[in-house]
N, C-alpha and C. Protein backbone atom coordinates (compact mmCIF):
# COMPACT_ATOMS: atom_id res chain seq x y z
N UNK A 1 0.83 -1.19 0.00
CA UNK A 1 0.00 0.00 0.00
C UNK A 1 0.87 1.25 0.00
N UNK A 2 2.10 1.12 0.44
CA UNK A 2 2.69 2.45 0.68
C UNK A 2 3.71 2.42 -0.58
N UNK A 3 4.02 1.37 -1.26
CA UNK A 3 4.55 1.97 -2.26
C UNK A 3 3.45 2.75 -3.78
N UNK A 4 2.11 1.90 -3.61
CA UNK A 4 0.89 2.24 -4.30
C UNK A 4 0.88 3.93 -4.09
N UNK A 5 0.81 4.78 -2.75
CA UNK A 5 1.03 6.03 -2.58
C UNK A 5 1.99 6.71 -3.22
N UNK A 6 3.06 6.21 -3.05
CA UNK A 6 4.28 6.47 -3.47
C UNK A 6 4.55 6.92 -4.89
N UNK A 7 3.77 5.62 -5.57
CA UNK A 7 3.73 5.69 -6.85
C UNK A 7 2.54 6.92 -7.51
N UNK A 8 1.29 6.94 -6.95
CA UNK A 8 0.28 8.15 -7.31
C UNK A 8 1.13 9.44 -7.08
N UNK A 9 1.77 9.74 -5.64
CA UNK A 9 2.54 11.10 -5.47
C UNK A 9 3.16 11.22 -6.80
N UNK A 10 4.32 9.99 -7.00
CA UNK A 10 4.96 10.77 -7.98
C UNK A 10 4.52 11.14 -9.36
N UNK A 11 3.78 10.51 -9.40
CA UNK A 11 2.77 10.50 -10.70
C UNK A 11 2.30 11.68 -11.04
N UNK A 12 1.41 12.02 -9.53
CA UNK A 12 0.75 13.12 -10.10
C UNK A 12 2.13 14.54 -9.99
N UNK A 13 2.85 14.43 -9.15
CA UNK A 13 4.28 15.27 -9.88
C UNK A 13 4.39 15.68 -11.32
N UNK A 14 4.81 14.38 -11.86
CA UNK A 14 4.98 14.48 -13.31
C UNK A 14 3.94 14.90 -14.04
N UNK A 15 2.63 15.07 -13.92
CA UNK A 15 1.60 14.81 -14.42
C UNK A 15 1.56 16.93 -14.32
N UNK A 16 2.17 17.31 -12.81
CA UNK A 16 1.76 18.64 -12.57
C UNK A 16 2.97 19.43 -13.52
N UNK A 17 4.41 18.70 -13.56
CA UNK A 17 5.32 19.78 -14.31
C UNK A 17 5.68 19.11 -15.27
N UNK A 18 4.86 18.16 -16.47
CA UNK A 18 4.65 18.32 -17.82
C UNK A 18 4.03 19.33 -17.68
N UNK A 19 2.99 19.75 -17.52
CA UNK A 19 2.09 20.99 -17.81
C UNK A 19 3.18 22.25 -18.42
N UNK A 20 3.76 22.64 -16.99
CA UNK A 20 4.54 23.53 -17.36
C UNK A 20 5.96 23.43 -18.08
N UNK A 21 6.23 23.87 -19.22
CA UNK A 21 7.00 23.80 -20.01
C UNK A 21 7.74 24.79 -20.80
N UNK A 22 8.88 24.60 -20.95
CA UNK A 22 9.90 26.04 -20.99
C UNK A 22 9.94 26.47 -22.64
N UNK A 23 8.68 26.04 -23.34
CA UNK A 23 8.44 27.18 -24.80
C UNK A 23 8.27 28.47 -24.62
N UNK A 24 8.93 29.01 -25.40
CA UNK A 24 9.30 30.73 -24.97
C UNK A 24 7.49 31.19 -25.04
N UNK A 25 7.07 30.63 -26.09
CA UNK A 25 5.23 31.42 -25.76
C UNK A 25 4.51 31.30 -24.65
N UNK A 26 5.18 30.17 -23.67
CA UNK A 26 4.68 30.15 -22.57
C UNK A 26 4.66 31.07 -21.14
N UNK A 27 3.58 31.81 -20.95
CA UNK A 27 4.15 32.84 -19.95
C UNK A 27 4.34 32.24 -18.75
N UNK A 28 5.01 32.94 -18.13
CA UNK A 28 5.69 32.46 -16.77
C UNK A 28 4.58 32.67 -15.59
N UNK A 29 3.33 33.03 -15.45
CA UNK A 29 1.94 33.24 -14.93
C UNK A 29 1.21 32.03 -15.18
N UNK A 30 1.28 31.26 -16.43
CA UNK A 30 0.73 30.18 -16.83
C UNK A 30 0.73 28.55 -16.06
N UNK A 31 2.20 29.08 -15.76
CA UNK A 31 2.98 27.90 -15.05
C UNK A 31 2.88 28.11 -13.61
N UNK A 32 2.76 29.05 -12.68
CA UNK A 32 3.01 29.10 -11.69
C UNK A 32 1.78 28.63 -11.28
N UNK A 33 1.51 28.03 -9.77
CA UNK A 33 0.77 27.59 -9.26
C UNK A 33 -0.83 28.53 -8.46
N UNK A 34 -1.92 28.19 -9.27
CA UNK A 34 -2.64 29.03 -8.60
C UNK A 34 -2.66 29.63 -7.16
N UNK A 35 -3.24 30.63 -7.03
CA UNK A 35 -3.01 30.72 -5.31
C UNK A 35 -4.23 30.68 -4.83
N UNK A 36 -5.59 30.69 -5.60
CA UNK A 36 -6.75 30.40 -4.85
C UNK A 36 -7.25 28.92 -4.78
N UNK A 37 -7.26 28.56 -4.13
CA UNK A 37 -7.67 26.95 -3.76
C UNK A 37 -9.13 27.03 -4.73
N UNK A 38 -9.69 27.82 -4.95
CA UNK A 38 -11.13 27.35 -5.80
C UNK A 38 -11.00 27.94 -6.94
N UNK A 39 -9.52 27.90 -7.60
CA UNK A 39 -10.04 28.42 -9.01
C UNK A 39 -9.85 29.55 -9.17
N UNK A 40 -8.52 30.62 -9.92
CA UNK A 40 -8.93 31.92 -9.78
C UNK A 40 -9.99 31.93 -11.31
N UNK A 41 -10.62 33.41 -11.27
CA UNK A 41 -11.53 33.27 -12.35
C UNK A 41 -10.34 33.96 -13.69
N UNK A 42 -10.98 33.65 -14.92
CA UNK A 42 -9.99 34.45 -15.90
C UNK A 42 -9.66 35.40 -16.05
N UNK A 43 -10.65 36.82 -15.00
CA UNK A 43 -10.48 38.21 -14.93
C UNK A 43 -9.14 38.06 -14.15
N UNK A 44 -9.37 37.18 -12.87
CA UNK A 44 -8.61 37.32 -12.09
C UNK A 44 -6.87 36.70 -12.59
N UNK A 45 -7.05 36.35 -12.90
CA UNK A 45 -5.25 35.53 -13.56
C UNK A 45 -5.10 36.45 -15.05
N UNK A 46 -5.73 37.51 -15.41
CA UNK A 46 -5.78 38.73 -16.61
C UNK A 46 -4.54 39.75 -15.57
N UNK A 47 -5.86 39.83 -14.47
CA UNK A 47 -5.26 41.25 -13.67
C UNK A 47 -3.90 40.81 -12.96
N UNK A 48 -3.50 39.57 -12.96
CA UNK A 48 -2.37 39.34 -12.39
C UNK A 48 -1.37 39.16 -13.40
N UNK A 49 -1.62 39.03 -14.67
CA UNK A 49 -0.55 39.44 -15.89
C UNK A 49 -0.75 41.13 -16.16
N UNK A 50 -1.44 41.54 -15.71
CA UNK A 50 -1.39 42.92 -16.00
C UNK A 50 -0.81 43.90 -14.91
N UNK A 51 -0.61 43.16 -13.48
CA UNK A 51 0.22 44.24 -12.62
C UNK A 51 1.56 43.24 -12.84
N UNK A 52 1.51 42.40 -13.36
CA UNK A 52 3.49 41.70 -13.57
C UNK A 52 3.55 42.71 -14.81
N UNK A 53 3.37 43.09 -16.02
CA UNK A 53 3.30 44.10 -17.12
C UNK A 53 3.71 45.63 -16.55
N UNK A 54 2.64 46.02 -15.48
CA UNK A 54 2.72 47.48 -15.15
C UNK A 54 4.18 47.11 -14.04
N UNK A 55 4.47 46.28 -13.13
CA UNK A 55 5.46 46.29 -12.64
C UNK A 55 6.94 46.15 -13.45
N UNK A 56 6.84 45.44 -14.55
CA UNK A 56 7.93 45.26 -15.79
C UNK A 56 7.70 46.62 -16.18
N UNK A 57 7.06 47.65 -16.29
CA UNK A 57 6.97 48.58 -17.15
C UNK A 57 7.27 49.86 -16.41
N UNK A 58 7.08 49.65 -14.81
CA UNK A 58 7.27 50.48 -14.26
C UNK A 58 9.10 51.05 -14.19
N UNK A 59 9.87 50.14 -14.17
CA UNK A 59 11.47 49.91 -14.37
C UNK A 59 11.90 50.74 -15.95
N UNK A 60 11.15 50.10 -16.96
CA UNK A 60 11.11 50.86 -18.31
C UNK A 60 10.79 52.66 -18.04
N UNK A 61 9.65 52.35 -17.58
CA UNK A 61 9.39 54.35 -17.81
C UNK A 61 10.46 54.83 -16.66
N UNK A 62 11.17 54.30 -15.45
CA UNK A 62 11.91 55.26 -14.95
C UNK A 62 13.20 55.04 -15.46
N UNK A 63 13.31 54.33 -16.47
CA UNK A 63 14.81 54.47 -17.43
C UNK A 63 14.57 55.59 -18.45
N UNK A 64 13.27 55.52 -18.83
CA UNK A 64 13.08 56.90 -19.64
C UNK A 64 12.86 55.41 -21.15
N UNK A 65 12.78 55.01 -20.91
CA UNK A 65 12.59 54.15 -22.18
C UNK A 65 11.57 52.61 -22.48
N UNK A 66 10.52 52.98 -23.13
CA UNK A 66 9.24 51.88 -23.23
C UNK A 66 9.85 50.91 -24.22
N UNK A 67 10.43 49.87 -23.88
CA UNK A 67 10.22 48.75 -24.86
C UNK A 67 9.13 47.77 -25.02
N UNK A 68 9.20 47.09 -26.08
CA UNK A 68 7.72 46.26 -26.28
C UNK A 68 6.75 47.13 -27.03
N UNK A 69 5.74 46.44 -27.47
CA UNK A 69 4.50 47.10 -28.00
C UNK A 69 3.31 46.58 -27.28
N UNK A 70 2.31 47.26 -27.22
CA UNK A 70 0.95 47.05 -26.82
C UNK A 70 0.37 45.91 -26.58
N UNK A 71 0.00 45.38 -25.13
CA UNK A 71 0.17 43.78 -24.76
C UNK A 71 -1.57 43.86 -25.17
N UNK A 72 -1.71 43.08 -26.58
CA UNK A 72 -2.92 43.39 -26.87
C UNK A 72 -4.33 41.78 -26.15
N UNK A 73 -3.35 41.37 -25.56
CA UNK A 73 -4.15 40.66 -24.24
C UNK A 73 -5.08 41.10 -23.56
N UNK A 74 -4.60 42.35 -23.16
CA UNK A 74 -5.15 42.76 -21.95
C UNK A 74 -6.50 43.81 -22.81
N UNK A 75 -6.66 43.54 -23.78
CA UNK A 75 -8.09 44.13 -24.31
C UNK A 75 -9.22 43.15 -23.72
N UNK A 76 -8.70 41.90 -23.66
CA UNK A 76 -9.49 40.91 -22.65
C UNK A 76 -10.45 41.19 -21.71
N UNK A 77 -9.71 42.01 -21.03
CA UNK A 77 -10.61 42.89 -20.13
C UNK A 77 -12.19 42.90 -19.75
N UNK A 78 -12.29 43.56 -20.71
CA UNK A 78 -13.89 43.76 -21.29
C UNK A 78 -15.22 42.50 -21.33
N UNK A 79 -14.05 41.19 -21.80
CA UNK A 79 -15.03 40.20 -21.75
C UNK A 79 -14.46 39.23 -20.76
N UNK A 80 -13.53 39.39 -20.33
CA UNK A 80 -12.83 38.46 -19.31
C UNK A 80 -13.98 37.75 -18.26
N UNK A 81 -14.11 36.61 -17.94
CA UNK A 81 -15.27 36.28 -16.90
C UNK A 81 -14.64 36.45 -15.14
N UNK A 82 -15.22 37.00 -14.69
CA UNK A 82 -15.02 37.21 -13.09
C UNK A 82 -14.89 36.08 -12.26
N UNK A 83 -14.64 36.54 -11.26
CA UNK A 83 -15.09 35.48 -10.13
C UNK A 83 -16.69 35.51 -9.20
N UNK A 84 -17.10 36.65 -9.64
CA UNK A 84 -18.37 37.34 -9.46
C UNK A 84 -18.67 37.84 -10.13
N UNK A 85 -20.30 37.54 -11.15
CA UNK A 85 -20.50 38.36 -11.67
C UNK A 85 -21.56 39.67 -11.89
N UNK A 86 -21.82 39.56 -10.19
CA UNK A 86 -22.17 40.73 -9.88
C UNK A 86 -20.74 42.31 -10.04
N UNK A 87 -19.65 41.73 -10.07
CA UNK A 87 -18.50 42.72 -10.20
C UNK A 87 -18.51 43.47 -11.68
N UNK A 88 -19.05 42.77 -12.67
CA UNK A 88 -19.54 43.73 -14.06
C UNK A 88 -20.57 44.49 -14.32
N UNK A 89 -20.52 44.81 -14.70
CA UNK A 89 -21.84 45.71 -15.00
C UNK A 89 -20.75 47.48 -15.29
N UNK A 90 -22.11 48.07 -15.93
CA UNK A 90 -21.37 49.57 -17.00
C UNK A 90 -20.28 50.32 -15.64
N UNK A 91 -20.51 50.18 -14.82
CA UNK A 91 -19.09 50.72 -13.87
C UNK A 91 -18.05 50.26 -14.40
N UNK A 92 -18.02 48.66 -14.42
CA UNK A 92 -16.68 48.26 -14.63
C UNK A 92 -16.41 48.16 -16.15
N UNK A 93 -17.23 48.26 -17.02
CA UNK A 93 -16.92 48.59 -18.48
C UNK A 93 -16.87 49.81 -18.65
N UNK A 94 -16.64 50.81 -17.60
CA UNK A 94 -16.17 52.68 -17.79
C UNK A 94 -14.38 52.39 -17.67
N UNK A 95 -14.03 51.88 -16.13
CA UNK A 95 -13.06 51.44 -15.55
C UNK A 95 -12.59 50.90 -16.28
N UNK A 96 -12.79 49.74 -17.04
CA UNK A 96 -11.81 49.15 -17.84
C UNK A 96 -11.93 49.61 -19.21
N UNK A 97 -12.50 50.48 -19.59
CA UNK A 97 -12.40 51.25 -20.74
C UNK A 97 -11.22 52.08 -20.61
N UNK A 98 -11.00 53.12 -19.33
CA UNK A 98 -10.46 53.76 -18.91
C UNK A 98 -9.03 53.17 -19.11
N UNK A 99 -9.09 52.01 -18.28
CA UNK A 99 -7.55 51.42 -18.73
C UNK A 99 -6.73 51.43 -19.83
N UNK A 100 -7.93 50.73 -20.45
CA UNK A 100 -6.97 50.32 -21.95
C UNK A 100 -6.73 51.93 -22.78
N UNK A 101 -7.64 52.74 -22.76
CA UNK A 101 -7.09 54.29 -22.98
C UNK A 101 -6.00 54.85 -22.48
N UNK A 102 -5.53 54.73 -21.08
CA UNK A 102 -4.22 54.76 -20.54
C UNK A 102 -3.13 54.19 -21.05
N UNK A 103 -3.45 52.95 -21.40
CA UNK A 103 -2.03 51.74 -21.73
C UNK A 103 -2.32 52.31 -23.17
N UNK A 104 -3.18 52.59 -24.00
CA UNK A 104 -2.65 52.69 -25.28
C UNK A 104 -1.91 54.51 -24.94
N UNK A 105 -2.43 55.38 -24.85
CA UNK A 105 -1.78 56.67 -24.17
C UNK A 105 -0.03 56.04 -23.88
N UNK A 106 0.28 55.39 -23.06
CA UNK A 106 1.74 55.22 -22.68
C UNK A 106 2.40 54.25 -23.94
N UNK A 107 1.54 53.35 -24.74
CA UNK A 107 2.09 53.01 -25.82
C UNK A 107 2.13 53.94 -27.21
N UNK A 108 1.71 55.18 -26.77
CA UNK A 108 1.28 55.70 -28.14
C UNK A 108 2.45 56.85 -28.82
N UNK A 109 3.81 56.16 -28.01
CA UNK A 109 4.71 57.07 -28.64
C UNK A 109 5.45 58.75 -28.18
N UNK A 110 4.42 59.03 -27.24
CA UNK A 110 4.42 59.97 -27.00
C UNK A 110 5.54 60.45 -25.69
N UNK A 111 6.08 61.57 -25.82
CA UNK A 111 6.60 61.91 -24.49
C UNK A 111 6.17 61.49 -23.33
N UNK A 112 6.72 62.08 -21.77
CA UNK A 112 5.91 61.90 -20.33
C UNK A 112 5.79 60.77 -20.38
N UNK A 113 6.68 59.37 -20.56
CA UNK A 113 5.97 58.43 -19.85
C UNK A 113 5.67 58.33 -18.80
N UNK A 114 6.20 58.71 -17.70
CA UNK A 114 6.14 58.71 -16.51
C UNK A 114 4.83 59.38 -16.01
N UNK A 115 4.35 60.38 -16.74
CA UNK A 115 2.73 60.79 -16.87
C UNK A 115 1.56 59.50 -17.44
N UNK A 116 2.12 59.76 -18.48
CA UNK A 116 1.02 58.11 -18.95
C UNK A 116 0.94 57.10 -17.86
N UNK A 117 2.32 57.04 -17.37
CA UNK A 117 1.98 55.82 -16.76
C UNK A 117 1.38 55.53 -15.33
N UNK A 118 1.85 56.45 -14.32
CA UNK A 118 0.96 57.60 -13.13
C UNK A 118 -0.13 56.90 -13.70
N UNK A 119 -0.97 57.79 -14.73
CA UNK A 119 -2.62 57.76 -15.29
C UNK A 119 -2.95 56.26 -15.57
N UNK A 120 -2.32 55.25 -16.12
CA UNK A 120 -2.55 53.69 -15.67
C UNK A 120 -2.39 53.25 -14.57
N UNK A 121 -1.84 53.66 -13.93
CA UNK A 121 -2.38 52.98 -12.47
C UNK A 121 -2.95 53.70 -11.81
N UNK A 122 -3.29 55.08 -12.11
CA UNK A 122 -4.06 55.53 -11.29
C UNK A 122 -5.55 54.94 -11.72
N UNK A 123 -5.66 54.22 -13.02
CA UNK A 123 -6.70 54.14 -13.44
C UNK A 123 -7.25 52.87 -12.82
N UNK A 124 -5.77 51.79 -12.04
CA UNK A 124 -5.92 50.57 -11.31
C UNK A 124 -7.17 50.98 -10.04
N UNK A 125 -6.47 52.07 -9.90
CA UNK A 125 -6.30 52.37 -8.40
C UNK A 125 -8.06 52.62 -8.23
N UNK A 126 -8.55 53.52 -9.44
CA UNK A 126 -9.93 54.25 -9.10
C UNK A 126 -10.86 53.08 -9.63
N UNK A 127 -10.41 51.95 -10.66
CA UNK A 127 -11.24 50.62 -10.41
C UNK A 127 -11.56 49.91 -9.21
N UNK A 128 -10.20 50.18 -8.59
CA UNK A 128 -10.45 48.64 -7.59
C UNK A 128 -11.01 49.59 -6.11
N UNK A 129 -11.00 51.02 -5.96
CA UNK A 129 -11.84 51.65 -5.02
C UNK A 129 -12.75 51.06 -5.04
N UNK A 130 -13.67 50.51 -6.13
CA UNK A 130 -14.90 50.97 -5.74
C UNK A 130 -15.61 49.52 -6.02
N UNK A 131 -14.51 48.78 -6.79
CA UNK A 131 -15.18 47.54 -7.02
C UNK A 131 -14.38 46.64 -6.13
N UNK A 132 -12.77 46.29 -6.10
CA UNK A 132 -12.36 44.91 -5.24
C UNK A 132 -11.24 45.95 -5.07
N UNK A 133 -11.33 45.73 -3.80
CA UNK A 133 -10.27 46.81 -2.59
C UNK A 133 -8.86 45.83 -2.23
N UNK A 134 -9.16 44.35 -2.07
CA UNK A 134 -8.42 43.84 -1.57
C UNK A 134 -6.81 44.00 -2.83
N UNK A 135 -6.80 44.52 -3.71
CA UNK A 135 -5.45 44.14 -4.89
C UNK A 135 -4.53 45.61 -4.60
N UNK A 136 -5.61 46.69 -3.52
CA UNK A 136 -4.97 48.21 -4.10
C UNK A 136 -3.19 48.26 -2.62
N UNK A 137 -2.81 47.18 -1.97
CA UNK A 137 -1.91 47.24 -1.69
C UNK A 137 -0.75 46.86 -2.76
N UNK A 138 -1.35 46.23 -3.28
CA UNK A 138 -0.35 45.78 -4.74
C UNK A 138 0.14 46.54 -6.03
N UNK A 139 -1.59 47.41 -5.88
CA UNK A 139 -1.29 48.28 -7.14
C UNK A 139 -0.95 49.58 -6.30
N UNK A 140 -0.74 49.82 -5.09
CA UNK A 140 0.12 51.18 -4.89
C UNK A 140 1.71 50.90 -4.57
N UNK A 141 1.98 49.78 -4.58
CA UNK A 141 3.29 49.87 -5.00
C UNK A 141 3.73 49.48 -6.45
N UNK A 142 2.95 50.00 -7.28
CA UNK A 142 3.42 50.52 -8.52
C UNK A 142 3.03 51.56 -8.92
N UNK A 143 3.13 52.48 -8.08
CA UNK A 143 2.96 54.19 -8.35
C UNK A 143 5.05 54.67 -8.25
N UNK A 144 4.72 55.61 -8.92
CA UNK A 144 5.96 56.41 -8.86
C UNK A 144 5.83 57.67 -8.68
């Protein structure tokens, strides 16, 4: 019986890191291990590639220099499914309108990144006031 255990543990091992696999298209969010025991929803594992992005990006605008182009993922947004979906409705399609106007603003070439980019997370910041409070310790340490 205890090597029968033995054998399922390792099993399901292998079974957990085939999954993850080192093809460069694979993001490094994909692979890591959820952190909600029930499932995060797809909004929720969106918004957590999108403050690893604003935190990668935050290093870029205080070099004075945006590399990359427009992570056109995160238009997702809009239809992304929640973990609640009492959390949508036209508030949060203003808010996340708002966003993606910001991120294209800091992709759009223009001087001030460091302005553009302020205005994307400030745009984090005035979403999650009013809809999910618990992320805004995360997104105020990516203010500058």
């Amino acid at each position: 019986m205890k090597k029968f255990l033995v054998f399922l543990t390792l099993l399901a091992g292998i079974v957990v890191f085939s999954q993850c696999n080192n093809d460069a298209k694979t993001e490094e969010a994909e692979c890591a291990p959820d952190p909600n025991p029930n499932k995060s929803s797809e909004l929720a594992i969106l918004m957590r590639k999108m403050a690893a992005h604003a935190d990668s990006t935050k290093g870029e605008v205080l070099a004075g220099k945006l590399t990359g182009s427009f992570p056109e993922e995160f238009r997702k947004i809009l239809t992304a499914v929640p973990s609640d979906s009492m959390i949508k409705g036209e508030h949060f399609d203003a808010f996340a309108s708002g966003y993606l106007k910001s991120l294209e603003s800091l992709y759009s070439g223009q001087q001030d990144l460091d302005v553009h980019y302020k205005a994307l997370v400030n745009s984090c910041v005035n979403c999650h006031e009013n809809t999910c409070p618990g992320p805004l310790v995360r997104i105020n340490k990516l203010k500058i």
